[in-house]
C-alpha atoms as a PDB file:
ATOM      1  CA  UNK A   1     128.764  66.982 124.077  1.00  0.00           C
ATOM      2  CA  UNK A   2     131.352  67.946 121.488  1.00  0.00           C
ATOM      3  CA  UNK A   3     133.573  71.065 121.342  1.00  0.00           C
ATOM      4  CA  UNK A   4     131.468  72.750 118.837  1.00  0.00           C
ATOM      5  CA  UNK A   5     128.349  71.805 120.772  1.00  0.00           C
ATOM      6  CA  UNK A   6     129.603  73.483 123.721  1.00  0.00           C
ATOM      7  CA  UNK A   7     130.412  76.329 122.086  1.00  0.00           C
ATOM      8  CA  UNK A   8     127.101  76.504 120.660  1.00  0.00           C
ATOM      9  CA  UNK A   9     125.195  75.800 124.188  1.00  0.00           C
ATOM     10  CA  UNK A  10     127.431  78.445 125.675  1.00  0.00           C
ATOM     11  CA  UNK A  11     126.400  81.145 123.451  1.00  0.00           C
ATOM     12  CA  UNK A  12     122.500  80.119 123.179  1.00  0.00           C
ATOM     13  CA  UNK A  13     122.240  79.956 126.996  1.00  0.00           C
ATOM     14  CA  UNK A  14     124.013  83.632 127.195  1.00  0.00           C
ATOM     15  CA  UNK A  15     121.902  85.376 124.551  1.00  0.00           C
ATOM     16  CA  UNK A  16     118.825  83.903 126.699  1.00  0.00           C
ATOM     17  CA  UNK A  17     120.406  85.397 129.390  1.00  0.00           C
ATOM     18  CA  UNK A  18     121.149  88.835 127.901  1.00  0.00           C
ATOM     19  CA  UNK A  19     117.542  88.593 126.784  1.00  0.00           C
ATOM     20  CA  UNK A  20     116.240  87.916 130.220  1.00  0.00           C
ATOM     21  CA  UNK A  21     118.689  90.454 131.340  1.00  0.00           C
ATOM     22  CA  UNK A  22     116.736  93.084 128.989  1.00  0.00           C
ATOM     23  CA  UNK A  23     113.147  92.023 129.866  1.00  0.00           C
ATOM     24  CA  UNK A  24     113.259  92.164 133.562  1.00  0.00           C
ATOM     25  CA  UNK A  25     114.797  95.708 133.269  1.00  0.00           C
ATOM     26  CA  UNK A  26     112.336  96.920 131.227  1.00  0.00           C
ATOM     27  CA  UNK A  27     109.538  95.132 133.347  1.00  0.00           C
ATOM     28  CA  UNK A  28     110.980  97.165 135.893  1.00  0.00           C
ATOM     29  CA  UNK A  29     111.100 101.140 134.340  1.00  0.00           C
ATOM     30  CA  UNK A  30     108.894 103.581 135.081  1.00  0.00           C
ATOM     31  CA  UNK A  31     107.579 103.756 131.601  1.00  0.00           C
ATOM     32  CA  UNK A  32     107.233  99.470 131.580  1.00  0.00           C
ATOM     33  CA  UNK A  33     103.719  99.813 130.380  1.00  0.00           C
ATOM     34  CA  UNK A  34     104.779 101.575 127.166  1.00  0.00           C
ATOM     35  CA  UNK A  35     107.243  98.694 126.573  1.00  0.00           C
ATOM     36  CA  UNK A  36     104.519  95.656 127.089  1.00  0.00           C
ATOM     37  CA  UNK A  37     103.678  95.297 123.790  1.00  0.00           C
ATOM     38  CA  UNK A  38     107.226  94.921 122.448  1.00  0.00           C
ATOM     39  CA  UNK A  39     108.991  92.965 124.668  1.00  0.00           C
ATOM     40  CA  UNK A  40     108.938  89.299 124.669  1.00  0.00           C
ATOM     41  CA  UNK A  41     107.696  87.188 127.512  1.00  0.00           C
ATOM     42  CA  UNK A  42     110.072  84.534 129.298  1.00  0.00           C
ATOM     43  CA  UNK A  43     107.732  81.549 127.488  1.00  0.00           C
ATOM     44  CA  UNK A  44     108.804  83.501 124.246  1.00  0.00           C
ATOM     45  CA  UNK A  45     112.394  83.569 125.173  1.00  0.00           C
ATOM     46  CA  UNK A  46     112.228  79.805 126.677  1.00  0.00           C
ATOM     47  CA  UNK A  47     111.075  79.085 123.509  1.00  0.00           C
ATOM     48  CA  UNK A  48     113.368  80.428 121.227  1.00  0.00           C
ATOM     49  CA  UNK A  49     116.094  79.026 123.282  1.00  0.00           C
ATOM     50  CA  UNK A  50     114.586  75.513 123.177  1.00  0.00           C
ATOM     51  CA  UNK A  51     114.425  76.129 119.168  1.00  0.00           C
ATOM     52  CA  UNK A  52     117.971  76.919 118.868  1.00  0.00           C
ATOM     53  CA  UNK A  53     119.296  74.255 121.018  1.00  0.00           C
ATOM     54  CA  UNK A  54     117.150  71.800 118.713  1.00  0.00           C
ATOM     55  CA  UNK A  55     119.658  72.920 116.078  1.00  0.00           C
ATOM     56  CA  UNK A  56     122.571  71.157 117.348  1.00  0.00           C
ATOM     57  CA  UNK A  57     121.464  68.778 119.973  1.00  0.00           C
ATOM     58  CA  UNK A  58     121.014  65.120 119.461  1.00  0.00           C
ATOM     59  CA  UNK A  59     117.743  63.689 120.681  1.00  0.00           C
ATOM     60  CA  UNK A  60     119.560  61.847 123.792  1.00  0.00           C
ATOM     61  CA  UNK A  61     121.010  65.258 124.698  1.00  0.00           C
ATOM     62  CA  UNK A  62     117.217  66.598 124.080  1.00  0.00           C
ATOM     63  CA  UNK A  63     116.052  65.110 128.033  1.00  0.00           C
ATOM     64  CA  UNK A  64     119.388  66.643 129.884  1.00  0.00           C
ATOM     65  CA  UNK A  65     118.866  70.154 128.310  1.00  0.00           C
ATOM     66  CA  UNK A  66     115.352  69.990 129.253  1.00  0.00           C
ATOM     67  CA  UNK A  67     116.417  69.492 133.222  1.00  0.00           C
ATOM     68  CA  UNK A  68     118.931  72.196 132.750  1.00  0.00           C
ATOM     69  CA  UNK A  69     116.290  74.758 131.658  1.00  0.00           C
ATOM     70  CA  UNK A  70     113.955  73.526 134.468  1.00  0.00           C
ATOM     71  CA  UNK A  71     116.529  74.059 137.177  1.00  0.00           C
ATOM     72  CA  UNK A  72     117.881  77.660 134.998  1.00  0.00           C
ATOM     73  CA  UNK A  73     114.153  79.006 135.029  1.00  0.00           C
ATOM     74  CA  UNK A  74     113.454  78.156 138.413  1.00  0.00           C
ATOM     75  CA  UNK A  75     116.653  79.616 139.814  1.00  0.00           C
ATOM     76  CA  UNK A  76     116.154  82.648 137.575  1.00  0.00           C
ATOM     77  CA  UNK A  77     112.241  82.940 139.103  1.00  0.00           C
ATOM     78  CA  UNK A  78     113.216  82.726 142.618  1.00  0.00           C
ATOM     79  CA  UNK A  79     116.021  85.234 142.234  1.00  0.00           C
ATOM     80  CA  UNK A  80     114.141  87.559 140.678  1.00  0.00           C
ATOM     81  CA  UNK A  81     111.259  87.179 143.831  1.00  0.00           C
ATOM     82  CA  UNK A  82     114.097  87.806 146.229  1.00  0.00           C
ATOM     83  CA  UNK A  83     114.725  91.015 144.710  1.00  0.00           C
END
């Protein structure tokens, strides 16, 4: 991975994270059932993450981001159940 790709992977995986951040907090208010309809699910944000890292990565780099979303979503999914 270059410098710039790095950089680029570094900030797409945060602002999934930030994102994530915001929906399980909002999944979690007392008012969560006004918010349902404007939040984004987690297959949204997967999805606009996978988009975005389609922007810079090469198609051999395609496979190894895949496994690093599998293991980040299932580590985010069990953290979230031991909560």
């Amino acid at each position: 991975m270059t410098e710039l790709q790095l950089r680029q992977f570094r900030e797409a995986v945060s602002v999934f994270l930030n994102d994530y951040t915001s929906l399980t907090n909002r999944e979690e208010a007392p008012d969560a059932l006004e918010y349902q309809r404007e939040v984004p699910t987690l297959d949204h944000l997967t999805k606009k993450l996978d988009e975005r890292m389609t922007l810079f990565l090469t198609d051999k780099q395609i496979p190894s981001y895949q496994a690093y979303r599998s293991t980040l979503l299932v580590r985010l999914k069990a953290r979230r159940n031991d909560q």
